[in-house]
Protein backbone atom coordinates (compact mmCIF):
# COMPACT_ATOMS: atom_id res chain seq x y z
CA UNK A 1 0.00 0.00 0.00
CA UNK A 2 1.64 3.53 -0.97
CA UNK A 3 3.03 5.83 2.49
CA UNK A 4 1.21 9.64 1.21
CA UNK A 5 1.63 12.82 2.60
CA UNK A 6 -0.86 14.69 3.87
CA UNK A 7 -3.65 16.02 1.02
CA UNK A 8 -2.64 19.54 1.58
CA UNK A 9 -2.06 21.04 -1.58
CA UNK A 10 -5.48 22.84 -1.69
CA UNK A 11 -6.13 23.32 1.65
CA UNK A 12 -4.74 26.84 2.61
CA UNK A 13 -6.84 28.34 -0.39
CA UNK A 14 -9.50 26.99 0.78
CA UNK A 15 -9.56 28.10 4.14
CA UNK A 16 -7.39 30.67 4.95
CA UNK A 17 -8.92 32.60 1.96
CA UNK A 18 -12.42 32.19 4.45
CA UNK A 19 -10.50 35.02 6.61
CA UNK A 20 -9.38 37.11 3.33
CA UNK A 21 -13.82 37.86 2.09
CA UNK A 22 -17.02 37.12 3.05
CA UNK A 23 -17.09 32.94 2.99
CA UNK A 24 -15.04 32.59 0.07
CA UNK A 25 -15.59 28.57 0.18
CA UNK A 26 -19.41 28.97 0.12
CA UNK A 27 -19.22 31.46 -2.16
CA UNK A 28 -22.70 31.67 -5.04
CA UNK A 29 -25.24 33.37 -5.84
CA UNK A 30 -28.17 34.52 -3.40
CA UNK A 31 -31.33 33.02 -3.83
CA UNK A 32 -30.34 29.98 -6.33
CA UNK A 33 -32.84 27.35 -5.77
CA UNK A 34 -31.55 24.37 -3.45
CA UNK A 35 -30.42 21.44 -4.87
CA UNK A 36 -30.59 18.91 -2.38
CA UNK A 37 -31.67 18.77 1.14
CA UNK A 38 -28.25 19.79 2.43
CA UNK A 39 -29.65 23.55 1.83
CA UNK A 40 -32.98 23.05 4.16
CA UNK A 41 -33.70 24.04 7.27
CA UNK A 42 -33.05 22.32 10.53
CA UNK A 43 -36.43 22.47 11.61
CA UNK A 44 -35.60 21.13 14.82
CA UNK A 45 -33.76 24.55 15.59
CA UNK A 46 -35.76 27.52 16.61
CA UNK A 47 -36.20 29.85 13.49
CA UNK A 48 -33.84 32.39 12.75
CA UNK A 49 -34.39 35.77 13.14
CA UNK A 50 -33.51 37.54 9.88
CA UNK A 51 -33.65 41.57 9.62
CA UNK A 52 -33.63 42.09 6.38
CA UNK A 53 -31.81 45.21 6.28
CA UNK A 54 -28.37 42.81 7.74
CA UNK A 55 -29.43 40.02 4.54
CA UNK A 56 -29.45 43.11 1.97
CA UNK A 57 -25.65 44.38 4.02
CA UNK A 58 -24.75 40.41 4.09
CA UNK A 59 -25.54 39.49 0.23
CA UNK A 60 -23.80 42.76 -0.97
CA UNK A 61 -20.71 41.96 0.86
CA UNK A 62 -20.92 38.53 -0.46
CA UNK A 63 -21.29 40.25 -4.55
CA UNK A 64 -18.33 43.20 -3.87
CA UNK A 65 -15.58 40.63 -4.57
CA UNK A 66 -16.92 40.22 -8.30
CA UNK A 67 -16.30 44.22 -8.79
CA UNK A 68 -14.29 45.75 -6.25
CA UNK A 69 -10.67 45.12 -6.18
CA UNK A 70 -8.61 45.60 -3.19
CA UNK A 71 -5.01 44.94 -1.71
CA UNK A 72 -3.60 45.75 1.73
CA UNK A 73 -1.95 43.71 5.01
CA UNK A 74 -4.16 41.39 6.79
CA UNK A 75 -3.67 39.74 9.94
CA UNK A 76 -5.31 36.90 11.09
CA UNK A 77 -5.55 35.21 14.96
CA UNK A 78 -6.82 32.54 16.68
CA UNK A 79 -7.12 31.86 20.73
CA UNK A 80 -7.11 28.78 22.90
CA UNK A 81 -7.55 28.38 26.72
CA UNK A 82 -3.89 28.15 28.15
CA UNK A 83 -1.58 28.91 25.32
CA UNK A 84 -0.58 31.76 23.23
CA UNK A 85 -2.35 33.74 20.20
CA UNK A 86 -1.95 32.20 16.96
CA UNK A 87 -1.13 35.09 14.07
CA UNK A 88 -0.75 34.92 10.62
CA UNK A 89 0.30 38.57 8.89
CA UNK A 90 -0.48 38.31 5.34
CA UNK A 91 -0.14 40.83 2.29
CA UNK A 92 -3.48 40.27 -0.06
CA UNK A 93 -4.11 41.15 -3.10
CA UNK A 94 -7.57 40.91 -4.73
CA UNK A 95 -8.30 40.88 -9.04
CA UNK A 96 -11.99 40.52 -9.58
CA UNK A 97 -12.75 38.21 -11.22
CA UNK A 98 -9.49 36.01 -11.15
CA UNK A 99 -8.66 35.04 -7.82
CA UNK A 100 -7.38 36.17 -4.85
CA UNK A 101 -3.39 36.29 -4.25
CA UNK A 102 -1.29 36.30 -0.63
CA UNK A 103 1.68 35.98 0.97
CA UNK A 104 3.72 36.44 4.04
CA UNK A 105 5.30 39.13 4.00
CA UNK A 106 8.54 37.09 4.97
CA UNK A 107 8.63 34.89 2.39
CA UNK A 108 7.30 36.88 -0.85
CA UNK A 109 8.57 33.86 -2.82
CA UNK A 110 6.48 31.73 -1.74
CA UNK A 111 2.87 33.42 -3.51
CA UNK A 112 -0.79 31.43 -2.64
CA UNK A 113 -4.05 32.30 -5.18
CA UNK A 114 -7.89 31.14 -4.77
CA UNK A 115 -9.69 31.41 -7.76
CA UNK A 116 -13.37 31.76 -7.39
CA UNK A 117 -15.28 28.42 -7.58
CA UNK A 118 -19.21 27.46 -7.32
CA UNK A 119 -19.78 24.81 -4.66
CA UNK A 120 -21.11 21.55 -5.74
CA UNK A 121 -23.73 20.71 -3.38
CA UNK A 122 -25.17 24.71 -2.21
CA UNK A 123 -27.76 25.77 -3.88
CA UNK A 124 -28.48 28.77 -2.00
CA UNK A 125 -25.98 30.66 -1.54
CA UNK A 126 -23.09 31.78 1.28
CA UNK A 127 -25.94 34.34 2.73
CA UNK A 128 -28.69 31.96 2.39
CA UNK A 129 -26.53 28.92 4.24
CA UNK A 130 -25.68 31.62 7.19
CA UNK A 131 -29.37 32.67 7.68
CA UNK A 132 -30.92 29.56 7.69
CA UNK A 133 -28.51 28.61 10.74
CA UNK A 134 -28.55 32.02 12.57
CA UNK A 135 -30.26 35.11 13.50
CA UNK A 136 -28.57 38.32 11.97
CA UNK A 137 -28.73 42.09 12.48
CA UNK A 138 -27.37 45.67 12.11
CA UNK A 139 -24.93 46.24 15.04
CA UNK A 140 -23.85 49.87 14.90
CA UNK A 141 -20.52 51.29 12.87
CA UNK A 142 -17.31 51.75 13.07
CA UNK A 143 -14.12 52.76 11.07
CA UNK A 144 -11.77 49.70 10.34
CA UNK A 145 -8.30 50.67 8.29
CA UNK A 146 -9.21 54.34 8.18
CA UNK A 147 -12.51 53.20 6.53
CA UNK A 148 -16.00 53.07 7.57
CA UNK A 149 -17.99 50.43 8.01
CA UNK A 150 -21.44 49.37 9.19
CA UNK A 151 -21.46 45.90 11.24
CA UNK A 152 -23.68 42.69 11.44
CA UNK A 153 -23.70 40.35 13.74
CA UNK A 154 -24.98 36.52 13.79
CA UNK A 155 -26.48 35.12 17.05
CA UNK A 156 -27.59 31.80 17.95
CA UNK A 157 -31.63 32.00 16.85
CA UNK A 158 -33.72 31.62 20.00
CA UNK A 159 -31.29 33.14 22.00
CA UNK A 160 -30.60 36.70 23.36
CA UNK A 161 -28.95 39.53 20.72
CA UNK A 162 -26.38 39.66 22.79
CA UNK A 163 -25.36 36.07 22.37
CA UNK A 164 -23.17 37.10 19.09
CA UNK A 165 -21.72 33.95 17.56
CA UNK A 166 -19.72 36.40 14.56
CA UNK A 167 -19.58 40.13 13.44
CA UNK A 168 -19.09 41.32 10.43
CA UNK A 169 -17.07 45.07 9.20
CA UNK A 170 -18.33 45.93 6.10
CA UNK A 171 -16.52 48.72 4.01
CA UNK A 172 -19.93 51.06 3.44
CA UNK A 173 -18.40 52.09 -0.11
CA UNK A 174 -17.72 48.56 -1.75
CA UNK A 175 -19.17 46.01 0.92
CA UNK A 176 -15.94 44.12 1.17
CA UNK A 177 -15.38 42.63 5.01
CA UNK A 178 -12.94 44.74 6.44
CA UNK A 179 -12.87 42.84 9.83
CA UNK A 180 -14.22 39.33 10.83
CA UNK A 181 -14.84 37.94 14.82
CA UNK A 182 -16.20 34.60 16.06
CA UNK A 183 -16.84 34.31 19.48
CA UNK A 184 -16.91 30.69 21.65
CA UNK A 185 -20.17 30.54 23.96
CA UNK A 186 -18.44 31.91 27.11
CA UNK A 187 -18.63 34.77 24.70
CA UNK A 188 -14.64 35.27 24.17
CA UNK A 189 -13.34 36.16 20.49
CA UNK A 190 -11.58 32.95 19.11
CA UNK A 191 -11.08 33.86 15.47
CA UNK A 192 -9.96 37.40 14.03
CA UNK A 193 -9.02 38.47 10.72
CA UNK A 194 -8.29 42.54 10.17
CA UNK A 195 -7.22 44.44 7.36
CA UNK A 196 -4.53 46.75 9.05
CA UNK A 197 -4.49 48.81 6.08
CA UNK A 198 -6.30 48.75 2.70
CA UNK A 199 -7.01 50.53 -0.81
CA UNK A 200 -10.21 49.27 -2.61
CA UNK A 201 -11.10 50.22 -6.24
CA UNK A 202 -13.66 48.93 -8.55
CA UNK A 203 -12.06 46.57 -11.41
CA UNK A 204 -10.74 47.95 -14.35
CA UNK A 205 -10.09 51.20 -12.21
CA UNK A 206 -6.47 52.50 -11.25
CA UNK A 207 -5.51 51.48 -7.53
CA UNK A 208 -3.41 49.82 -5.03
CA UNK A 209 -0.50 52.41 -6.63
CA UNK A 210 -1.68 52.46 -10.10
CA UNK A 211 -2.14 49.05 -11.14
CA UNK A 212 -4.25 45.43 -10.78
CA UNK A 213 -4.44 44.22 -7.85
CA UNK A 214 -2.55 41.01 -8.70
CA UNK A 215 0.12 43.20 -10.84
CA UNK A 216 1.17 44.15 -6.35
CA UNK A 217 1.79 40.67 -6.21
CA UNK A 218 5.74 39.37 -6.20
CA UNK A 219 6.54 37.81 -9.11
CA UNK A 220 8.01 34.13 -7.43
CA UNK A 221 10.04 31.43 -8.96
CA UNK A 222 6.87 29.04 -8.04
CA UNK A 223 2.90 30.26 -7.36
CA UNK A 224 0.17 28.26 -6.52
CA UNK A 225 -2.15 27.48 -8.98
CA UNK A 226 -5.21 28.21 -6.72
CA UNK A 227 -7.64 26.74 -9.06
CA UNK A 228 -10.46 24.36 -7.60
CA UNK A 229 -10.31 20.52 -8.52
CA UNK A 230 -12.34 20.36 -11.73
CA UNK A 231 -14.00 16.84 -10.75
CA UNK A 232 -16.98 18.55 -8.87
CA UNK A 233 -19.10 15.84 -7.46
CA UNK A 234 -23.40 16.57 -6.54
CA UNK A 235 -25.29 14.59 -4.74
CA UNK A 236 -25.85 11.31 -6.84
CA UNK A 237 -21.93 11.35 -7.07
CA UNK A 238 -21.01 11.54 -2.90
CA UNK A 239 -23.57 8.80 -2.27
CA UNK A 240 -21.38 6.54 -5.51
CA UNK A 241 -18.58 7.56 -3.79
CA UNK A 242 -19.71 6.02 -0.25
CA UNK A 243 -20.77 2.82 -2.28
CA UNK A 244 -17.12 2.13 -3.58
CA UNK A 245 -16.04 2.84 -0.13
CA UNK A 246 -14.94 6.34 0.42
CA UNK A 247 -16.36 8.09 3.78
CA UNK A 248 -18.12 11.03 2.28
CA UNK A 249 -20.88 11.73 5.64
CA UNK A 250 -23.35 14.44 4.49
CA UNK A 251 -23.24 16.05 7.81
CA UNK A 252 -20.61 16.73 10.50
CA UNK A 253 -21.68 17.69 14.34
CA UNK A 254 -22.01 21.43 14.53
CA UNK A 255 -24.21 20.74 12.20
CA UNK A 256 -22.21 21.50 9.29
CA UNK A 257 -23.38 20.27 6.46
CA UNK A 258 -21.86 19.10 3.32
CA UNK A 259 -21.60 21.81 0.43
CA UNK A 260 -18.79 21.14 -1.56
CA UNK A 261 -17.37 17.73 -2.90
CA UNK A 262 -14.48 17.56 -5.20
CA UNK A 263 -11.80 14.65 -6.83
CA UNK A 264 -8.62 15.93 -7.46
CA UNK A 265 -4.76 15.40 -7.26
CA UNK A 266 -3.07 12.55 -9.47
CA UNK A 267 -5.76 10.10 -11.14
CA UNK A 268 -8.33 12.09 -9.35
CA UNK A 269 -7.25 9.70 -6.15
CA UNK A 270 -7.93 12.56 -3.16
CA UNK A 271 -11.44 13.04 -2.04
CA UNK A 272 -12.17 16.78 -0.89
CA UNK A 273 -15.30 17.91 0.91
CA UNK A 274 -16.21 20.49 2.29
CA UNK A 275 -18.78 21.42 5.31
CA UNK A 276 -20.07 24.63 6.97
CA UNK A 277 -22.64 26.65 8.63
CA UNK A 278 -22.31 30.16 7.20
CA UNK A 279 -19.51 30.81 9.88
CA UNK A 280 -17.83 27.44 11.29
CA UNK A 281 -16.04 25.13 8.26
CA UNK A 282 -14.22 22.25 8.26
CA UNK A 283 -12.38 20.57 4.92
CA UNK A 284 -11.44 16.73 4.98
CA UNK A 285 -9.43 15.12 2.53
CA UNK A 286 -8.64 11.69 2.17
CA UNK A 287 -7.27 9.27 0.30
CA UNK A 288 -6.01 5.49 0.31
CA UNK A 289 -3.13 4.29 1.21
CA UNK A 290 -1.06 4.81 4.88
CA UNK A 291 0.35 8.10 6.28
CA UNK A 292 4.16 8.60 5.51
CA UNK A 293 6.00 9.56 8.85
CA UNK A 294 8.21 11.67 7.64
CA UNK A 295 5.46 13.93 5.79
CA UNK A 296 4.27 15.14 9.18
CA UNK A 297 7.35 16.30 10.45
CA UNK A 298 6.69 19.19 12.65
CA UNK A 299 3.33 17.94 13.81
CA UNK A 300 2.22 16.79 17.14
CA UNK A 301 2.08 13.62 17.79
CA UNK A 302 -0.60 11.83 19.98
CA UNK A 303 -3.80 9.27 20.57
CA UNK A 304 -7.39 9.15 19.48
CA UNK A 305 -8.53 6.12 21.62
CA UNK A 306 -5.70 4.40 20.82
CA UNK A 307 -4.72 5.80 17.03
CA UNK A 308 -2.04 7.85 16.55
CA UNK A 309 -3.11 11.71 15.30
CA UNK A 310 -0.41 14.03 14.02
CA UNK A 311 -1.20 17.87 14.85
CA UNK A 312 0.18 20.96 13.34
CA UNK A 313 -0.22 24.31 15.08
CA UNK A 314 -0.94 26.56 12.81
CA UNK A 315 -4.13 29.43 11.52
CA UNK A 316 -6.13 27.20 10.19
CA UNK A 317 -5.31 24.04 12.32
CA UNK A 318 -4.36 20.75 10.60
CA UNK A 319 -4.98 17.55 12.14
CA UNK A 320 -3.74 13.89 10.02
CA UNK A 321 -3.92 10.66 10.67
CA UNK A 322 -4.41 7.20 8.87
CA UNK A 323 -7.26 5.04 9.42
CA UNK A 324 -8.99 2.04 8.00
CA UNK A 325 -6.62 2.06 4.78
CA UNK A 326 -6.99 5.87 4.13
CA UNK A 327 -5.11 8.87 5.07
CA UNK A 328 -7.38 12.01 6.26
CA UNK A 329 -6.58 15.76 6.54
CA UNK A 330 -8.75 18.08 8.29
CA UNK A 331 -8.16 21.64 8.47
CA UNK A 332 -10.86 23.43 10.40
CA UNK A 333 -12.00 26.82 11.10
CA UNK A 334 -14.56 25.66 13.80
CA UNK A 335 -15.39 25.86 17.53
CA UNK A 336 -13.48 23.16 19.43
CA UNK A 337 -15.97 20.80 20.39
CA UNK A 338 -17.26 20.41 16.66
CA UNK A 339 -13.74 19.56 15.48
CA UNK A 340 -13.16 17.50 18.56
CA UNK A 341 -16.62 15.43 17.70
CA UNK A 342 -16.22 15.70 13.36
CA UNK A 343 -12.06 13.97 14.29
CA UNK A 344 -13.68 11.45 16.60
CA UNK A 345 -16.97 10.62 14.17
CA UNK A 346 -14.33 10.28 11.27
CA UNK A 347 -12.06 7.69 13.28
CA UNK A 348 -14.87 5.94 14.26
CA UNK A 349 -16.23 5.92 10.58
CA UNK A 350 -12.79 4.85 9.31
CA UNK A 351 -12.81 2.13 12.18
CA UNK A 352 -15.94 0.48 11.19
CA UNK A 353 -15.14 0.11 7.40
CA UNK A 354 -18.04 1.55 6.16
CA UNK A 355 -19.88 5.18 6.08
CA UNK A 356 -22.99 3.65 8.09
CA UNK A 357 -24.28 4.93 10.99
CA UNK A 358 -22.37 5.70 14.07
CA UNK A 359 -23.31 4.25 17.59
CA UNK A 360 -20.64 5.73 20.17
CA UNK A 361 -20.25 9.06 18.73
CA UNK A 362 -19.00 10.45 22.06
CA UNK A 363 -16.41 8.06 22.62
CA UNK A 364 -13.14 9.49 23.52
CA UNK A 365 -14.22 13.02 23.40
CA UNK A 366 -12.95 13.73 26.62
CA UNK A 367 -9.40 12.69 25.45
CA UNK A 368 -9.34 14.18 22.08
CA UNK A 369 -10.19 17.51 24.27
CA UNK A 370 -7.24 16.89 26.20
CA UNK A 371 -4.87 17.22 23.46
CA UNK A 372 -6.93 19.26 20.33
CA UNK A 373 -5.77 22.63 20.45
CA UNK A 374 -8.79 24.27 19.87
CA UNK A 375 -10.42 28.05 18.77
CA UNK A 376 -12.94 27.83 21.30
């Protein structure tokens, strides 16, 4: 059986990007028609309360990438109980509509890009996969990089307004998030991504010091490609997937559901899928084969009820490990008792041979809290 490396090769557009706009990964159309049931309301949930002034603010924040053009420093942090801040200072640079471009500032040979991409199984949009999981509202204004902004926040629905699960800075002039918080339920920020300072022009204009935004960009020996795996799977293609054995679950605690499903690398032999609410996402890739130890150098090493998980410390967090004759990567962007339960539901998953049903869910939770190091 082949030794892989982790499936990482896709992974930081996808979800460090999430910190760069307004839900780059769910990114589509408002009001689409759904697809398939992973778009419909959990009607076990209270209802959300949606003012519709926030859903006008919300969808035109999620359009301004498709016009406005922007570059500027970003920096991006994450906080766990007991340990440190986690930073990432990045240099963006956004071409509508192309893709999206960073880099650390240190190493400006080493250049990342997103291009935009459709997901395969959300039919309704970023906007309409946010409200249909939380209660939204105006929330005052404030200037963010010298600009001003008007803010929305998201709250838990049947709760209090001032249970704020994630605000939102938008620039008043183009829409573009200027500023990003998520908060855990003790109602401490975990997550932050701020533009320190930023120019924003529409496309086609003059800006960012006379020129496209991607023309800021370094010009590297080596740039990532950015583009999305072209083998897009929908619905009828997941559930062919979990017949020839791949672990494709259409929902992950949280609940994040499944919007995006992908095949990719060489002979199309990684799976990708994606999962979120509108605020919380988590990518898993996986394919056959058994982990090669010295791809994970760096990582932490430790135990999932007795199987070895490697860790890497980083914004967003990766966590690898190889299980029933497949190698998974998650990164996550997600409170830590959903990534604690989605690492445990996968092992189990992976354990039993088979994407069936799971019957000890909870099982080892209070170890894999011990160790995860989480953003809640």
């Amino acid at each position: 059986m082949r030794r892989l490396a982790p499936a990482v090769g896709a992974t930081v557009a996808v979800l460090l990007v999430g910190s760069l706009a307004l839900f780059v990964l769910l990114a589509g159309p408002p009001g689409e028609p759904s697809r398939d049931d992973v778009d419909r309301p959990d009607r076990s949930r209270p209802r959300p309360d949606v003012d519709p002034a926030a859903r006008a603010l919300l969808r035109a924040a999620a359009a301004a990438p498709e016009s406005w053009a922007y570059q500027g420093t970003q920096v991006a942090s994450a906080w766990e109980p007991g340990a440190a801040e986690r930073v990432a200072t990045l240099e963006v640079a956004h071409d509508p509509p192309d893709s999206t471009t960073w880099w650390d500032p240190r190493h400006p040979d080493r250049v990342h890009k997103a291009a935009p991409s459709r997901p395969s199984l959300l039919g309704s949009g970023a906007v309409g996969l946010l409200v249909r999981h939380y209660s939204v509202r105006t929330d005052g204004s404030e200037e963010v990089a010298g600009r001003p902004t008007t803010v929305v926040a998201a709250y838990r629905p049947g709760t209090s307004a001032d249970d704020v699960v994630a605000r939102f800075w938008l620039d008043e002039e183009s829409g573009v998030v200027l500023r990003r918080e998520v908060y855990g339920r003790s109602g401490r920020e975990t997550r932050r991504s701020i533009f320190l300072d930023v120019d924003l022009w529409h496309a086609g204009e003059a800006g960012g010091g006379g020129g496209d935004a991607a023309g800021s960009a370094p010009s590297p020996a080596a740039t990532d490609d950015g583009r999305p795996w072209r083998d897009a799977m929908d619905a009828a293609a997941v559930a062919r997937m979990s017949s020839y054995g791949w672990d494709c679950p259409r929902r992950l605690p949280g609940p994040l559901r499944l919007v995006d499903a992908r095949r990719g690398g060489e002979d199309s032999a990684i799976v990708h899928l994606s999962y979120a609410d509108g605020i919380a996402s988590i990518s898993v890739f996986q394919q056959h084969g058994r982990l090669d130890p010295a791809s994970v150098a760096g990582y932490r090493r430790t135990e999932v009820d007795g199987d070895q998980v490697w860790v890497r410390d980083s914004v967003p967090r990766r966590v690898v490990w190889s299980s029933g004759g497949r190698v998974y990567t998650v990164l996550a962007d997600a409170p830590q008792r959903t990534v604690d339960r989605a690492v445990v539901l996968l092992h189990e998953r992976a354990d039993q041979g088979e994407g069936g049903p799971v019957d000890r869910l909870g099982r080892g939770l209070d170890r894999v809290a011990s160790w995860f190091n989480p953003f809640e």
